[in-house]
Protein backbone atom coordinates (compact mmCIF):
# COMPACT_ATOMS: atom_id res chain seq x y z
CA UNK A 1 0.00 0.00 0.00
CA UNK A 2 0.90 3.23 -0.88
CA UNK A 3 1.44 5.66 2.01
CA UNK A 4 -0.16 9.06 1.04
CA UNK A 5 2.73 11.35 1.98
CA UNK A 6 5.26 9.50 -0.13
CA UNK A 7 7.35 11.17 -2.73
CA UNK A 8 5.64 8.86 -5.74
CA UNK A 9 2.24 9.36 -3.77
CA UNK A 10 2.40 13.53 -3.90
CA UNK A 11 3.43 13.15 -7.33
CA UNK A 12 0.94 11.33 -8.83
CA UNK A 13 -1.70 13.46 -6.86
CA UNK A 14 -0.30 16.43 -8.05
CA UNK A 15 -1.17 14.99 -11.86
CA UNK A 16 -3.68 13.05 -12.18
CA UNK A 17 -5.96 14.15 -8.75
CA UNK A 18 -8.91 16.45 -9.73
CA UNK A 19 -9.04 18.30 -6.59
CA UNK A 20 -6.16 19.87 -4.62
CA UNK A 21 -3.29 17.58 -2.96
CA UNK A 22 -4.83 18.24 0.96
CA UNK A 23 -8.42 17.72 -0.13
CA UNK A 24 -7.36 14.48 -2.78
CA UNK A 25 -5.25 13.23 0.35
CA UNK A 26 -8.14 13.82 2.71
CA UNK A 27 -11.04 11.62 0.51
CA UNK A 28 -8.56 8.52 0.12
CA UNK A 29 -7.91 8.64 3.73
CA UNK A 30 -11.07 9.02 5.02
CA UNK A 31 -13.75 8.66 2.18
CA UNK A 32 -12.87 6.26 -0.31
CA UNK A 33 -12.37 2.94 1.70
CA UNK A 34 -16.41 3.11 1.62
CA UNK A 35 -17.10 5.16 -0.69
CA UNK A 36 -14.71 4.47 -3.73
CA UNK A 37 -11.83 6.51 -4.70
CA UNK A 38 -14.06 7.40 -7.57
CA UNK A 39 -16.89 8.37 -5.23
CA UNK A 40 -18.77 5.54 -7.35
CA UNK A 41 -19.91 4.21 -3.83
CA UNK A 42 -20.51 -0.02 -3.28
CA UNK A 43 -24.35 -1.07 -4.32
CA UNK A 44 -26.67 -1.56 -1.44
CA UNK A 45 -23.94 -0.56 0.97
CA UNK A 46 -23.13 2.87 0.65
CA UNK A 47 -23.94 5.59 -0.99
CA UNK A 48 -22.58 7.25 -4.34
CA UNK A 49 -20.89 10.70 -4.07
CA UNK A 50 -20.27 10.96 -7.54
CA UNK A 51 -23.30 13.43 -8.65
CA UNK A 52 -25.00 14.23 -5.44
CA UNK A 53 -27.77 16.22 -4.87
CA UNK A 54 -26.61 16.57 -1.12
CA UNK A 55 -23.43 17.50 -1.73
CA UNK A 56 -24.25 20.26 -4.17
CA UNK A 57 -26.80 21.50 -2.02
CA UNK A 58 -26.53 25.74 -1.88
CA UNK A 59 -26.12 25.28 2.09
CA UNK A 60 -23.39 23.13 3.16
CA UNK A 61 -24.50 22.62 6.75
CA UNK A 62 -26.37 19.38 6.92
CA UNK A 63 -23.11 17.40 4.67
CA UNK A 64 -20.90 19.27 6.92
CA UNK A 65 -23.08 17.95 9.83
CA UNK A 66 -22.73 14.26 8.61
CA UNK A 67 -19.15 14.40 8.42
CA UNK A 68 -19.00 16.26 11.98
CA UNK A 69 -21.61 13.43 13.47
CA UNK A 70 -21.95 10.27 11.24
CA UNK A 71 -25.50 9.43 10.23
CA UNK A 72 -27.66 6.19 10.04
CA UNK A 73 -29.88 4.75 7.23
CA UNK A 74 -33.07 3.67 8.16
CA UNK A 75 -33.81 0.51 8.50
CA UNK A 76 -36.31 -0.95 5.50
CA UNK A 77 -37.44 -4.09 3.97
CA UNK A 78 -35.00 -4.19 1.65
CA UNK A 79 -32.20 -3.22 4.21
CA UNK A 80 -33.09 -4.63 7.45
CA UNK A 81 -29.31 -4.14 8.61
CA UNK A 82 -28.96 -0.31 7.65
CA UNK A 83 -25.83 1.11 6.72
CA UNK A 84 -24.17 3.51 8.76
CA UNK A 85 -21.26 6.40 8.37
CA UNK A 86 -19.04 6.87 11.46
CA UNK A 87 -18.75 10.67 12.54
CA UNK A 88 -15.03 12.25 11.80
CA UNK A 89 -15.66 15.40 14.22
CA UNK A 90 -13.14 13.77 16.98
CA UNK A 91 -10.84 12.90 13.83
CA UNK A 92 -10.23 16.03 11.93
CA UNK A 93 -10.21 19.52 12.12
CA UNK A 94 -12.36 22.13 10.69
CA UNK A 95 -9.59 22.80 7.64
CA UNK A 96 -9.54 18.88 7.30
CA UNK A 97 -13.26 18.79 6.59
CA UNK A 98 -13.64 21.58 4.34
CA UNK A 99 -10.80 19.74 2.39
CA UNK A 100 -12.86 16.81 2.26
CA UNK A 101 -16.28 18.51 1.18
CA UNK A 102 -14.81 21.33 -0.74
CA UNK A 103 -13.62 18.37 -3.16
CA UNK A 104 -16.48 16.52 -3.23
CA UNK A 105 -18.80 18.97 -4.30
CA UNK A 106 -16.31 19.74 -7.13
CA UNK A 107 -15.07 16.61 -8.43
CA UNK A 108 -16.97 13.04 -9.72
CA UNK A 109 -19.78 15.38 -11.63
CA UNK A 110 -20.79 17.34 -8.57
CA UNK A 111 -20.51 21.01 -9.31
CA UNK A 112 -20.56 23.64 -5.82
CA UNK A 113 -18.61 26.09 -4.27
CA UNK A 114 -15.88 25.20 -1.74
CA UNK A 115 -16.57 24.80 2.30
CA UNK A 116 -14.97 27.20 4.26
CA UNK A 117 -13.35 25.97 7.44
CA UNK A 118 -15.39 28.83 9.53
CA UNK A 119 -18.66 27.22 7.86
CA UNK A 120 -17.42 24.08 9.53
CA UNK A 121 -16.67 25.60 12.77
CA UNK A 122 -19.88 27.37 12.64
CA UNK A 123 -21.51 24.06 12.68
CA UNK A 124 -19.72 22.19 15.00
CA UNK A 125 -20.27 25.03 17.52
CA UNK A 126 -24.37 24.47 16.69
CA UNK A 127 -23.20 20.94 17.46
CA UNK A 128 -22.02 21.86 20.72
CA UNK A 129 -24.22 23.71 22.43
CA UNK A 130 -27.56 21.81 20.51
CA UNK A 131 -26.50 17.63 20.49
């Protein structure tokens, strides 16, 4: 395995990534184990991020607040064991999770502006003082 801060690994991010290096390196570290490193998702498991209506939502808050919290799918029929997306707000940082979004709503046919770090902060403050 390829360790993201190699020499080869910042090279080949640097050329053939779509997004920046930090917010490339942040989706393969944290993303793309479930979600593909295509955003192409795994079928009845979870959920593409590759043309999103979430993620190119005008207000980032509620993706920012899935990343900050994780989120569950409800349980159906279909899915009696629902799927469910651990919360990175103990893992990374406000700059680490704009990275992450900023990227996905601009790469794998999604099409919205970046995610500032303060609109993360402003929601993990909400967070705070409204579990």
């Amino acid at each position: 395995m390829l360790c993201p801060n190699s020499g080869f690994w910042r090279a080949w991010l640097d050329r053939e990534a779509p997004g920046s290096v930090e917010e490339t390196t942040q989706h393969l570290a944290n993303c793309s184990a479930c979600h593909g490193p295509n955003a192409e998702g795994v079928p009845n498991m979870f959920p593409r991020l590759a043309n999103d209506s979430s993620l190119q939502a005008r207000d980032p808050t509620t993706i920012s607040r899935i990343v900050l919290e994780g989120t569950r799918a409800p349980m159906t029929g279909e899915r009696p064991t629902p799927s469910a997306m651990p919360a990175f707000g103990w893992k990374l940082n406000d700059t680490e999770i704009s990275a992450v979004l900023s990227y996905l709503r601009s790469t794998h046919g999604n099409n919205a502006p970046a995610v500032s770090s303060d609109e993360v902060m402003r929601v993990r403050r909400a967070i705070a003082h409204n579990p």
